[in-house]
Protein backbone atom coordinates (compact mmCIF):
# COMPACT_ATOMS: atom_id res chain seq x y z
CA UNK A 1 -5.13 17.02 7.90
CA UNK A 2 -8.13 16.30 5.80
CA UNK A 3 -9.93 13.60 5.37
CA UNK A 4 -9.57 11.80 2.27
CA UNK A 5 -12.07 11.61 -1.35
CA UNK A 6 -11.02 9.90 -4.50
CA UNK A 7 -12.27 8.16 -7.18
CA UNK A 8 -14.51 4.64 -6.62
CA UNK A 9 -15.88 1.63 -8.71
CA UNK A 10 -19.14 0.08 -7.78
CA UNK A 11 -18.99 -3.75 -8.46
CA UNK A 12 -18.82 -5.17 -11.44
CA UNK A 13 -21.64 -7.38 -11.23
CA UNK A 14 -23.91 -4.61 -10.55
CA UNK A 15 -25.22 -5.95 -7.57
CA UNK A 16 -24.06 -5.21 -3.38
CA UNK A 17 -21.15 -4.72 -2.85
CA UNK A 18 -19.51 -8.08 -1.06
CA UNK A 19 -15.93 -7.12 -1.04
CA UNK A 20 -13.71 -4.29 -0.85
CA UNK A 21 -10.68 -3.34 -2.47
CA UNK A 22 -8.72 0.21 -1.62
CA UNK A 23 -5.67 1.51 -3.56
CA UNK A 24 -3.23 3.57 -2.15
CA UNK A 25 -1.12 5.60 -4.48
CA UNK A 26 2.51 6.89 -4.74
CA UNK A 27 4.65 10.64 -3.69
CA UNK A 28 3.33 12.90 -6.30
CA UNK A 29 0.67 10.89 -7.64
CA UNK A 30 -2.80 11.25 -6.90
CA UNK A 31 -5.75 8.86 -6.23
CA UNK A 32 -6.62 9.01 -10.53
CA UNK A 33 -3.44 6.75 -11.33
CA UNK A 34 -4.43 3.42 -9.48
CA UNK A 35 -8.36 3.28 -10.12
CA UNK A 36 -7.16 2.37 -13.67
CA UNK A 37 -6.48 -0.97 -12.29
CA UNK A 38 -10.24 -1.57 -11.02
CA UNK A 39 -11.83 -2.80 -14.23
CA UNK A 40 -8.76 -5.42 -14.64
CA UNK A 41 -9.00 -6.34 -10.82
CA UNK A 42 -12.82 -6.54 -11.13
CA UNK A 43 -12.49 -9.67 -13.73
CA UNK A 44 -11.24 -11.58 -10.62
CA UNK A 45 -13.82 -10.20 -8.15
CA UNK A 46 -16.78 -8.42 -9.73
CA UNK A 47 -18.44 -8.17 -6.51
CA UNK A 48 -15.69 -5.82 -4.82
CA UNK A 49 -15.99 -1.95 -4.81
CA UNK A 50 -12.94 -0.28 -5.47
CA UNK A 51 -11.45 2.87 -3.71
CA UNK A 52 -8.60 4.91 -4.43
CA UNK A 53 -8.14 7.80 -2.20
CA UNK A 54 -6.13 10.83 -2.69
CA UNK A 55 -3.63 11.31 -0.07
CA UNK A 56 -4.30 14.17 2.74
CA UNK A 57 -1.27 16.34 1.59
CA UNK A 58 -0.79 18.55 -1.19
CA UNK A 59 2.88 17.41 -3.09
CA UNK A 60 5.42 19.45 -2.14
CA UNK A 61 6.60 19.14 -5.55
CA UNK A 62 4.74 21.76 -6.64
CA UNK A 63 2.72 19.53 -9.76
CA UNK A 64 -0.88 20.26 -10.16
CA UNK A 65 -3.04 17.63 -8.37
CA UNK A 66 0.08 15.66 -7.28
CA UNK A 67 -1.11 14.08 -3.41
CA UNK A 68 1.56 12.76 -0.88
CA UNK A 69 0.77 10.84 2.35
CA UNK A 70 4.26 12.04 3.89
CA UNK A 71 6.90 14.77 2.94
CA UNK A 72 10.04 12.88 1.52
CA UNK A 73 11.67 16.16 0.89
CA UNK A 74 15.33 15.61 0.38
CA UNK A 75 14.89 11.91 -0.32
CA UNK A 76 17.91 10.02 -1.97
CA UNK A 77 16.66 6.30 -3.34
CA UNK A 78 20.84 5.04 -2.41
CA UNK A 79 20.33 5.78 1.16
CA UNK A 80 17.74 2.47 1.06
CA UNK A 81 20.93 0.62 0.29
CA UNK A 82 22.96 1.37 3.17
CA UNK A 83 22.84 1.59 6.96
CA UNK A 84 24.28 4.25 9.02
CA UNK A 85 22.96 7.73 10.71
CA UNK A 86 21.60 9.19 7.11
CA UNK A 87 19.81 6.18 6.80
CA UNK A 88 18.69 6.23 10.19
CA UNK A 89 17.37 9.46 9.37
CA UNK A 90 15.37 8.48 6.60
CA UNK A 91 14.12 6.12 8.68
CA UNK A 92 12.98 8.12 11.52
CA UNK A 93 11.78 10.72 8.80
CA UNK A 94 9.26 7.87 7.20
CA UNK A 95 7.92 6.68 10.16
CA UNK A 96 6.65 10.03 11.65
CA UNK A 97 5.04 10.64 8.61
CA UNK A 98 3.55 7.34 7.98
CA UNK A 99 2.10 7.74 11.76
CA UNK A 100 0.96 11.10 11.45
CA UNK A 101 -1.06 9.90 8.29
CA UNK A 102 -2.57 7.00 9.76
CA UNK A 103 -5.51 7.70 11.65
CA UNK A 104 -6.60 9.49 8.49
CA UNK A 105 -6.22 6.53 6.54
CA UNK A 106 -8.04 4.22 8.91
CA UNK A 107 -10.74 6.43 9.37
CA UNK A 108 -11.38 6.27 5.09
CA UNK A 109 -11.00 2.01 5.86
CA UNK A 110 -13.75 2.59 8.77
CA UNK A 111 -15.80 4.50 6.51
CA UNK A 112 -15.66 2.25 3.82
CA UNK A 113 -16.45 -0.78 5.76
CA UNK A 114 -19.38 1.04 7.25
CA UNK A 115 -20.84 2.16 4.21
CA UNK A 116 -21.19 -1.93 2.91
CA UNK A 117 -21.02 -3.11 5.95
CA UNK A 118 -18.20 -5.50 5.57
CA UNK A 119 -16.05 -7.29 8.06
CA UNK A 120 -12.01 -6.13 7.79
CA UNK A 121 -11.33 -9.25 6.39
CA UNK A 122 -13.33 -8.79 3.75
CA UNK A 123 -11.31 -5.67 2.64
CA UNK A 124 -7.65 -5.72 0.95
CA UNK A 125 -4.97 -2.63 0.09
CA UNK A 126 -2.85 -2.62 -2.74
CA UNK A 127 0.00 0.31 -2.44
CA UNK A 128 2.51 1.21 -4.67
CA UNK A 129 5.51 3.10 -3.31
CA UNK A 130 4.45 5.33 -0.34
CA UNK A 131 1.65 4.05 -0.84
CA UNK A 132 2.62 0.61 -0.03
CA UNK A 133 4.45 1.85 3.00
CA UNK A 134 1.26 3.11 3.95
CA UNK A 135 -0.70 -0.15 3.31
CA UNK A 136 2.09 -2.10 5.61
CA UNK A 137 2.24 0.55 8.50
CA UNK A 138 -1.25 0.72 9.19
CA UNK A 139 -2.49 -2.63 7.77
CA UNK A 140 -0.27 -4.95 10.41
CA UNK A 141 -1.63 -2.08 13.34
CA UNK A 142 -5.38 -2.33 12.83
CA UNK A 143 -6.42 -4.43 15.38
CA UNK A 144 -8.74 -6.78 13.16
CA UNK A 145 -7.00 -8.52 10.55
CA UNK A 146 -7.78 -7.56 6.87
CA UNK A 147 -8.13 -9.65 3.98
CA UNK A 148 -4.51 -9.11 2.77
CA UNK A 149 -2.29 -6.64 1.68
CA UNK A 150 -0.39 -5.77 -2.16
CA UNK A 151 2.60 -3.81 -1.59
CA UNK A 152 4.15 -2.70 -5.07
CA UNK A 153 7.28 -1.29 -5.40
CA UNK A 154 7.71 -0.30 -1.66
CA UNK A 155 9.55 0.09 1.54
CA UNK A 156 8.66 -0.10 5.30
CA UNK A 157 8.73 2.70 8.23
CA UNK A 158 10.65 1.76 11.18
CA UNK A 159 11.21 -1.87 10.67
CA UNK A 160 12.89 -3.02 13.24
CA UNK A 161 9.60 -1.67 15.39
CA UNK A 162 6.94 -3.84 13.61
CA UNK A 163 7.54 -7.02 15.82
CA UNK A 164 6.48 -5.10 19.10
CA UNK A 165 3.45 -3.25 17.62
CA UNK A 166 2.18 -5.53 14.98
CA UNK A 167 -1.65 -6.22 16.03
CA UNK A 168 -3.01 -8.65 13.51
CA UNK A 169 -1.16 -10.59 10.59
CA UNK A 170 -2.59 -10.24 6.86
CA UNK A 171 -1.75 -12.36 4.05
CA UNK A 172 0.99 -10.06 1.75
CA UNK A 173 2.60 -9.72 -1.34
CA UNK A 174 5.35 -7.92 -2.23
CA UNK A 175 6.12 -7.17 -6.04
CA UNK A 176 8.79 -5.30 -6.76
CA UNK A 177 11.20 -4.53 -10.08
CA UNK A 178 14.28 -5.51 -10.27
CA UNK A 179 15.61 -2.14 -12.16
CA UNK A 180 13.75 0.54 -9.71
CA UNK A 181 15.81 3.25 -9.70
CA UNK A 182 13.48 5.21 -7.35
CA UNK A 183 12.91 2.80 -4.37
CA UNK A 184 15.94 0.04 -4.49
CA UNK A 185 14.80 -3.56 -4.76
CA UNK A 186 17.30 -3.83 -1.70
CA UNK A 187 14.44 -2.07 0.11
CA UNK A 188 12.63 -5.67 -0.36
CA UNK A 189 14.86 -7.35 2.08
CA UNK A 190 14.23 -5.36 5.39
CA UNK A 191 10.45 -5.97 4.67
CA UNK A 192 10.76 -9.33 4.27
CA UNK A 193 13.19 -9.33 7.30
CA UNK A 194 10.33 -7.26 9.45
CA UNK A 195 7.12 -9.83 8.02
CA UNK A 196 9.56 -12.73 9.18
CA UNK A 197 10.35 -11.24 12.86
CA UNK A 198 6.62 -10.67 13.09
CA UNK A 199 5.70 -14.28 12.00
CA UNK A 200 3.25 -12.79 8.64
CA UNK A 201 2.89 -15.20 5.77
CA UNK A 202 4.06 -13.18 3.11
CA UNK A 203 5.19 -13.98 -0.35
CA UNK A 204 7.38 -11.98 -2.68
CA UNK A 205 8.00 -11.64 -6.19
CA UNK A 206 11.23 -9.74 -8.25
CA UNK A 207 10.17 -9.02 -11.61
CA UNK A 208 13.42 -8.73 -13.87
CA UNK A 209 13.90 -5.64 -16.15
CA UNK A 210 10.88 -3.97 -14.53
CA UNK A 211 11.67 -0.40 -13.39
CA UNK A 212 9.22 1.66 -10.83
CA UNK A 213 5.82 0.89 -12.11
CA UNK A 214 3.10 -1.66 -12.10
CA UNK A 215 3.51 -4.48 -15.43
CA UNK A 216 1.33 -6.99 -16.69
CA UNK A 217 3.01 -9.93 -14.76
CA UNK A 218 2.81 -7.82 -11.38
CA UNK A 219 -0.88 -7.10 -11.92
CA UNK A 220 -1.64 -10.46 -12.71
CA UNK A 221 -0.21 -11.63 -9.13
CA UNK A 222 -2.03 -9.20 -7.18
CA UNK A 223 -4.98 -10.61 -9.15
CA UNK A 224 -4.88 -14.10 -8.22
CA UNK A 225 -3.26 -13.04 -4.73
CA UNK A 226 -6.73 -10.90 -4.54
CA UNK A 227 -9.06 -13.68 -5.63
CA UNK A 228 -7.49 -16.24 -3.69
CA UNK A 229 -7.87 -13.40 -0.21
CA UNK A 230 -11.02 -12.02 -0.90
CA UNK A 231 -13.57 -14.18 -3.04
């Protein structure tokens, strides 16, 4: 699997970098959508570099430039409403891809603390969909706790697994619309259901009307969630 590259932001300020910030992008997107939200994050902390990898895979999707961390090939959104063997399948299907992707996505984290030589708790991830599956799976496994973690608009692998493998607890927050018709806002409940069986302060946040995407009153949160984290 290779190694991720993406777009970056140097801070704001212009000066060394004192934070960092890295986005990790949805199934089909690419690494392009989420550095978008760099110049508005940077207003809260114009000392942070930004990072927004593309994900190791090539979609199987078949668009141009579309990046995936995992397959979801044969993915059905209802299934996240529901328990029973399909959904156990899903299940089982997320979590070996979210570990198969992980050491490629902490070795990008290493690099990027190496390169400013920043503590982990001086670096945040802000997912959105498989991304933010990403951002919880390996986030709550590195062994050094990071500065916190944005999860838009997600799910988590495994769940029930996260109390006996958990290794350090970030600050989260979950944002989430309360129209997604691509992953369920009933997907919120077995993450907060996981963060409360593995004692994380988490908060979360149901926008209403909002479908899959990222609005103004979402980005604002991770924002101040961001400042409040990081600066």
């Amino acid at each position: 699997m290779s190694r991720p590259s993406g777009p970056h932001a140097a801070p704001a300020s212009g000066g060394t970098a004192k934070q960092a910030v890295v986005f990790l992008h949805g199934y089909g997107a690419s690494g392009d959508d989420l550095i978008g939200l760099a110049p508005y994050f940077a207003r809260a902390l114009p000392d942070a570099a930004f990072y927004s990898p593309h994900a190791p895979e090539p979609w199987e999707g078949g668009f141009f430039g579309g990046r995936q961390w995992f397959s979801l090939a044969g993915y059905d959104p209802d299934l996240l409403r529901h328990d029973g063997p399909a959904r156990q399948r899903l299940d089982g299907k997320i979590l070996a891809g979210a570990e198969n992707a992980a050491p490629v996505l902490n070795a990008f984290l290493d690099d990027v603390l190496s390169h400013h030589g920043l503590a982990p708790d001086k670096l945040a991830l802000v997912g959105f969909s498989q991304g933010t599956m990403m951002a919880l799976h390996v986030g709550l496994r590195r062994p050094k706790r990071l500065a916190g973690i944005v999860g838009f608009s997600g799910a988590i692998a495994a769940p029930d697994r996260l109390p006996a493998e958990i290794k350090s607890r970030p600050p989260i927050i979950l944002i989430h619309g309360a129209a997604d018709p691509v992953v369920p806002v009933e997907a919120l409940a077995d993450v907060k259901n996981a963060l409360r069986d593995s004692n994380v302060e988490f908060s979360a946040h149901v926008i209403p009307g909002l479908q899959h995407g990222i609005d103004d009153q979402g980005a604002a949160l991770a924002a101040k969630f961001l400042q409040e984290n990081l600066a």
